[in-house]
N, C-alpha and C. Protein backbone atom coordinates (compact mmCIF):
# COMPACT_ATOMS: atom_id res chain seq x y z
N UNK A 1 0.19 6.99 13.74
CA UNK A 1 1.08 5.94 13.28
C UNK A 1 2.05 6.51 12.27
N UNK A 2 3.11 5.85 12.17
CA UNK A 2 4.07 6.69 11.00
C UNK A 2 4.33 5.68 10.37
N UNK A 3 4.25 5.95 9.14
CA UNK A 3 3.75 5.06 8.41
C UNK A 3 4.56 5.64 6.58
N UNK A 4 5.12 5.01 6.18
CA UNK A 4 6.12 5.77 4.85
C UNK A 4 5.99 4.76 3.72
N UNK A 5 5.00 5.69 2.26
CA UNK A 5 5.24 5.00 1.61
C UNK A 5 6.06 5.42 -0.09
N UNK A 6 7.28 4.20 -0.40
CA UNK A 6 7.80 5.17 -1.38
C UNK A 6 8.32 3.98 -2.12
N UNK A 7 8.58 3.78 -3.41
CA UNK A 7 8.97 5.92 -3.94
C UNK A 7 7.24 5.35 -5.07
N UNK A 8 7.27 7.18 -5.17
CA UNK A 8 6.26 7.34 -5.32
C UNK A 8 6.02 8.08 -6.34
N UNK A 9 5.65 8.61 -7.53
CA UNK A 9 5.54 7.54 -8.79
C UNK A 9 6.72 6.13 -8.68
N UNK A 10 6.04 5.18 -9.07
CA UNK A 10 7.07 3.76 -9.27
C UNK A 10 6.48 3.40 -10.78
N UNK A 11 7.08 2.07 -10.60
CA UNK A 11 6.79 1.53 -12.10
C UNK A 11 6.78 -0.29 -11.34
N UNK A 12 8.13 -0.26 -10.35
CA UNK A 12 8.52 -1.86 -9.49
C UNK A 12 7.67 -2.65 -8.62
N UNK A 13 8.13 -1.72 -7.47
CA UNK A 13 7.32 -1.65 -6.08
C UNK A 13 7.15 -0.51 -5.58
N UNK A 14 5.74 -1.04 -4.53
CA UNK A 14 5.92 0.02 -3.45
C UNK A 14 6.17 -0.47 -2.01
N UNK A 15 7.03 0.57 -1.02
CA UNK A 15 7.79 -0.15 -0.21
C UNK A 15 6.86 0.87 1.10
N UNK A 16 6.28 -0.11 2.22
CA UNK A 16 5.59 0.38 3.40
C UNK A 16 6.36 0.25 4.56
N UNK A 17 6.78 1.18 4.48
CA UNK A 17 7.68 1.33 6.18
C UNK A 17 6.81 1.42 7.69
N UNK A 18 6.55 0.59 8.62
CA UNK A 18 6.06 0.99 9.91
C UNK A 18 6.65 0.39 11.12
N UNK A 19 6.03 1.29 11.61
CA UNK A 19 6.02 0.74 13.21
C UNK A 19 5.65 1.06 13.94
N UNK A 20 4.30 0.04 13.49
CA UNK A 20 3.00 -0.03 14.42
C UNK A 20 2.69 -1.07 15.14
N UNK A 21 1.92 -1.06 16.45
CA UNK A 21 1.82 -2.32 17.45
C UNK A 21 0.77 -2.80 16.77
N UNK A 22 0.19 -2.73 15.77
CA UNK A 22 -1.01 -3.92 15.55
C UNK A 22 -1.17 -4.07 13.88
N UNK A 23 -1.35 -5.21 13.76
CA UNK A 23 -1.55 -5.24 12.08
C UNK A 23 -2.38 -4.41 11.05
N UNK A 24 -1.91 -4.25 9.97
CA UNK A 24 -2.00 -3.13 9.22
C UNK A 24 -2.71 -4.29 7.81
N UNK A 25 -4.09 -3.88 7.53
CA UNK A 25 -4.49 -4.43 6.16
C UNK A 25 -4.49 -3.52 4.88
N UNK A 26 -3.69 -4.01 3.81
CA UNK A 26 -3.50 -3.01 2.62
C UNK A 26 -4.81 -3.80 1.85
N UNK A 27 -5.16 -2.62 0.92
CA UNK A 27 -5.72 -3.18 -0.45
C UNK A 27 -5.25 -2.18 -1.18
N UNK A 28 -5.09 -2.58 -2.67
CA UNK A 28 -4.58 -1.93 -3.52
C UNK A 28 -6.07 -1.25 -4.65
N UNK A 29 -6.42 -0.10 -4.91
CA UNK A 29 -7.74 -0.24 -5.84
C UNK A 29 -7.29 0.54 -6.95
N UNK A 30 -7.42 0.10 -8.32
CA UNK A 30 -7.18 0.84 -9.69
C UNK A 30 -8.68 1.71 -9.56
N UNK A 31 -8.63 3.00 -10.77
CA UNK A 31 -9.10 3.55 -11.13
C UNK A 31 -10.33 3.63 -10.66
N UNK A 32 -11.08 2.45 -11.23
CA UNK A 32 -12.49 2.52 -11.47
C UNK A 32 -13.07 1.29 -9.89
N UNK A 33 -11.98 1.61 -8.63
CA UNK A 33 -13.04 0.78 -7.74
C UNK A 33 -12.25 -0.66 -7.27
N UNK A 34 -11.86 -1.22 -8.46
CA UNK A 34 -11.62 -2.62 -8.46
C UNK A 34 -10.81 -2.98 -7.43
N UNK A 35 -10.71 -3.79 -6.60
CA UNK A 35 -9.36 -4.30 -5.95
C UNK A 35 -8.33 -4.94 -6.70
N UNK A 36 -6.60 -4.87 -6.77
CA UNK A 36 -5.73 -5.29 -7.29
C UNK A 36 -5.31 -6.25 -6.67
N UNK A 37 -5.05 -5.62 -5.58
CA UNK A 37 -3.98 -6.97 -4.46
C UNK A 37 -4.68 -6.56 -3.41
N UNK A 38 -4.73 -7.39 -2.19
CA UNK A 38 -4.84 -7.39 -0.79
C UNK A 38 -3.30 -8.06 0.18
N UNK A 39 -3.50 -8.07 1.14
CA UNK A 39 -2.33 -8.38 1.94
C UNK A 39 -2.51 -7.76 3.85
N UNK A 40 -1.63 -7.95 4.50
CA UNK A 40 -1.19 -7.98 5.81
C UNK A 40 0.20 -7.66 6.16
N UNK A 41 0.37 -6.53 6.85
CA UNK A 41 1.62 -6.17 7.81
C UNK A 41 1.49 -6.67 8.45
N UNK A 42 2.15 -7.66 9.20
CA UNK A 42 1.68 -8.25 10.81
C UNK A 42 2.43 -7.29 11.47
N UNK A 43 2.32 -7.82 12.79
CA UNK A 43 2.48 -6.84 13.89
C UNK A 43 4.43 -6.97 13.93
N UNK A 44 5.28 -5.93 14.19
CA UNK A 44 6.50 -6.80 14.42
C UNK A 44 6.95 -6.52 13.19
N UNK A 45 6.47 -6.45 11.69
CA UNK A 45 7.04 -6.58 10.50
C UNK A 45 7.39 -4.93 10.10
N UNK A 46 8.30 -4.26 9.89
CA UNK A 46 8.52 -3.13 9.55
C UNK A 46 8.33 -2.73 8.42
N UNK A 47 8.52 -3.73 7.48
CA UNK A 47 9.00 -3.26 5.95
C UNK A 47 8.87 -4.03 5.37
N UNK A 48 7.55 -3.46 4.10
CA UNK A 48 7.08 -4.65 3.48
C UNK A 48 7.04 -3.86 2.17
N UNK A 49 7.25 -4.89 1.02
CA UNK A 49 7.61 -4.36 -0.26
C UNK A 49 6.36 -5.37 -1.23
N UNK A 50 5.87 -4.42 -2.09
CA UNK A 50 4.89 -4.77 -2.63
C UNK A 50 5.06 -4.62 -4.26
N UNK A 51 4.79 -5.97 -4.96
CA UNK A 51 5.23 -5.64 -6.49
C UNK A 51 3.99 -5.04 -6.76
N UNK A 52 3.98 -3.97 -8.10
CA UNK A 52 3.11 -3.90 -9.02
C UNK A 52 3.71 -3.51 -10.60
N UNK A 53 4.78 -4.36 -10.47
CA UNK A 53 5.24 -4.19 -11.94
C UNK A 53 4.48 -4.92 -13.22
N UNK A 54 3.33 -5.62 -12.71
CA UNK A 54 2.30 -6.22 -13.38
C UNK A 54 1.26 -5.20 -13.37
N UNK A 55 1.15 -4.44 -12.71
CA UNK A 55 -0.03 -2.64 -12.72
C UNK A 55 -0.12 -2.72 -14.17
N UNK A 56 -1.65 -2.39 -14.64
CA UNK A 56 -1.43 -1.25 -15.61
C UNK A 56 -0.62 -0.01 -15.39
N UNK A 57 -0.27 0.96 -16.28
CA UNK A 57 0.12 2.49 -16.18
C UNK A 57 -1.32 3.61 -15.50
N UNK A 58 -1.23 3.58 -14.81
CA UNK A 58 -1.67 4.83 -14.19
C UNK A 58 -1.81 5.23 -12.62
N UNK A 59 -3.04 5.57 -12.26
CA UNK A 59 -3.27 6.41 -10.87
C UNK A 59 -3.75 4.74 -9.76
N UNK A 60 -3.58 4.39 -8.75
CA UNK A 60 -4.30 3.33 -8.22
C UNK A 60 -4.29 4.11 -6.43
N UNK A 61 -5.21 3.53 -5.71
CA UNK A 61 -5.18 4.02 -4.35
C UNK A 61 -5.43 3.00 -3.60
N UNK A 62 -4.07 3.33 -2.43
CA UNK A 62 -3.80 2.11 -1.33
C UNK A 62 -4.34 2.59 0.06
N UNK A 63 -4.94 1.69 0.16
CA UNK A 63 -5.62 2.12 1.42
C UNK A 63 -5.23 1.03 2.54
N UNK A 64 -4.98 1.96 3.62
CA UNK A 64 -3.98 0.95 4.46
C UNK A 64 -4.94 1.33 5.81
N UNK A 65 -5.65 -0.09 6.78
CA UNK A 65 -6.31 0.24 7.53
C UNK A 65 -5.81 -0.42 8.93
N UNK A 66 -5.60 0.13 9.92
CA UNK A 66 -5.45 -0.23 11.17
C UNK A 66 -5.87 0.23 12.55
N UNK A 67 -6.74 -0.84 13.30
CA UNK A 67 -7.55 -0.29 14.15
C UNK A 67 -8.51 0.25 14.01
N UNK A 68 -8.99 -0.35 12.95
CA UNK A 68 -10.31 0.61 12.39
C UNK A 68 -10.20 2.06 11.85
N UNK A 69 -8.99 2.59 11.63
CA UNK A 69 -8.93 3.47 11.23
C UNK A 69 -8.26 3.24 9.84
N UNK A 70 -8.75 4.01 8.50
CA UNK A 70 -8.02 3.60 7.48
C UNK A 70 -7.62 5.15 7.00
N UNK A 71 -6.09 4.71 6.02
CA UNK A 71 -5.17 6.09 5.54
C UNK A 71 -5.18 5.54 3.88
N UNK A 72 -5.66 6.55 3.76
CA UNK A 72 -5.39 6.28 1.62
C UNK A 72 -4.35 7.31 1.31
N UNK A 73 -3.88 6.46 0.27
CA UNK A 73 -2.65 7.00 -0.54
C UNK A 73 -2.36 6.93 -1.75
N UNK A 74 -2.34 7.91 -2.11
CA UNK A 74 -2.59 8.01 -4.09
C UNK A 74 -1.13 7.31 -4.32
N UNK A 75 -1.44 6.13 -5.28
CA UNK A 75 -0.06 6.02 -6.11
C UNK A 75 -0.41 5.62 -7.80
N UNK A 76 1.02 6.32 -8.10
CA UNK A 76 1.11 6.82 -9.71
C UNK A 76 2.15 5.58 -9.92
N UNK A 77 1.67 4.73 -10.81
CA UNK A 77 2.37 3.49 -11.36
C UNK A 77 2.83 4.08 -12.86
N UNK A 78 4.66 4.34 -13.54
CA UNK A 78 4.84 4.44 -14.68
C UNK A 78 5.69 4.04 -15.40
């Protein structure tokens, strides 16, 4: 799947570019585990923009799962 996420350190958003035939579930997890946000790409939707200008400052990891397969992605909130 190709799949783009940027920009990367942020401080705003982060912006998920795809285009994929089947829906895509994000969760967002800080540091220590926690979940931040959850959400849905539906199928059809290319480009989805996600605030975390409410983040604390630091490291959080998005894990984006589709088809049972899931892709993590370090992001630096500053």
């Amino acid at each position: 799947y190709r799949i783009a996420v940027y920009p990367n350190p942020t401080s705003n958003f982060i912006n998920i570019d795809t285009k994929a035939n089947s829906n895509i579930d994000y969760k967002i997890y800080d540091i220590t585990g926690k979940i931040v946000t959850t959400g849905i790409i539906k199928v059809g939707e290319t480009h989805k923009s996600i605030s975390v200008n409410k983040f604390n400052l630091g490291i959080y990891n998005l894990k984006l799962t589709i088809n049972n397969k899931s892709i993590n992605q370090k992001i630096i909130i500053k």
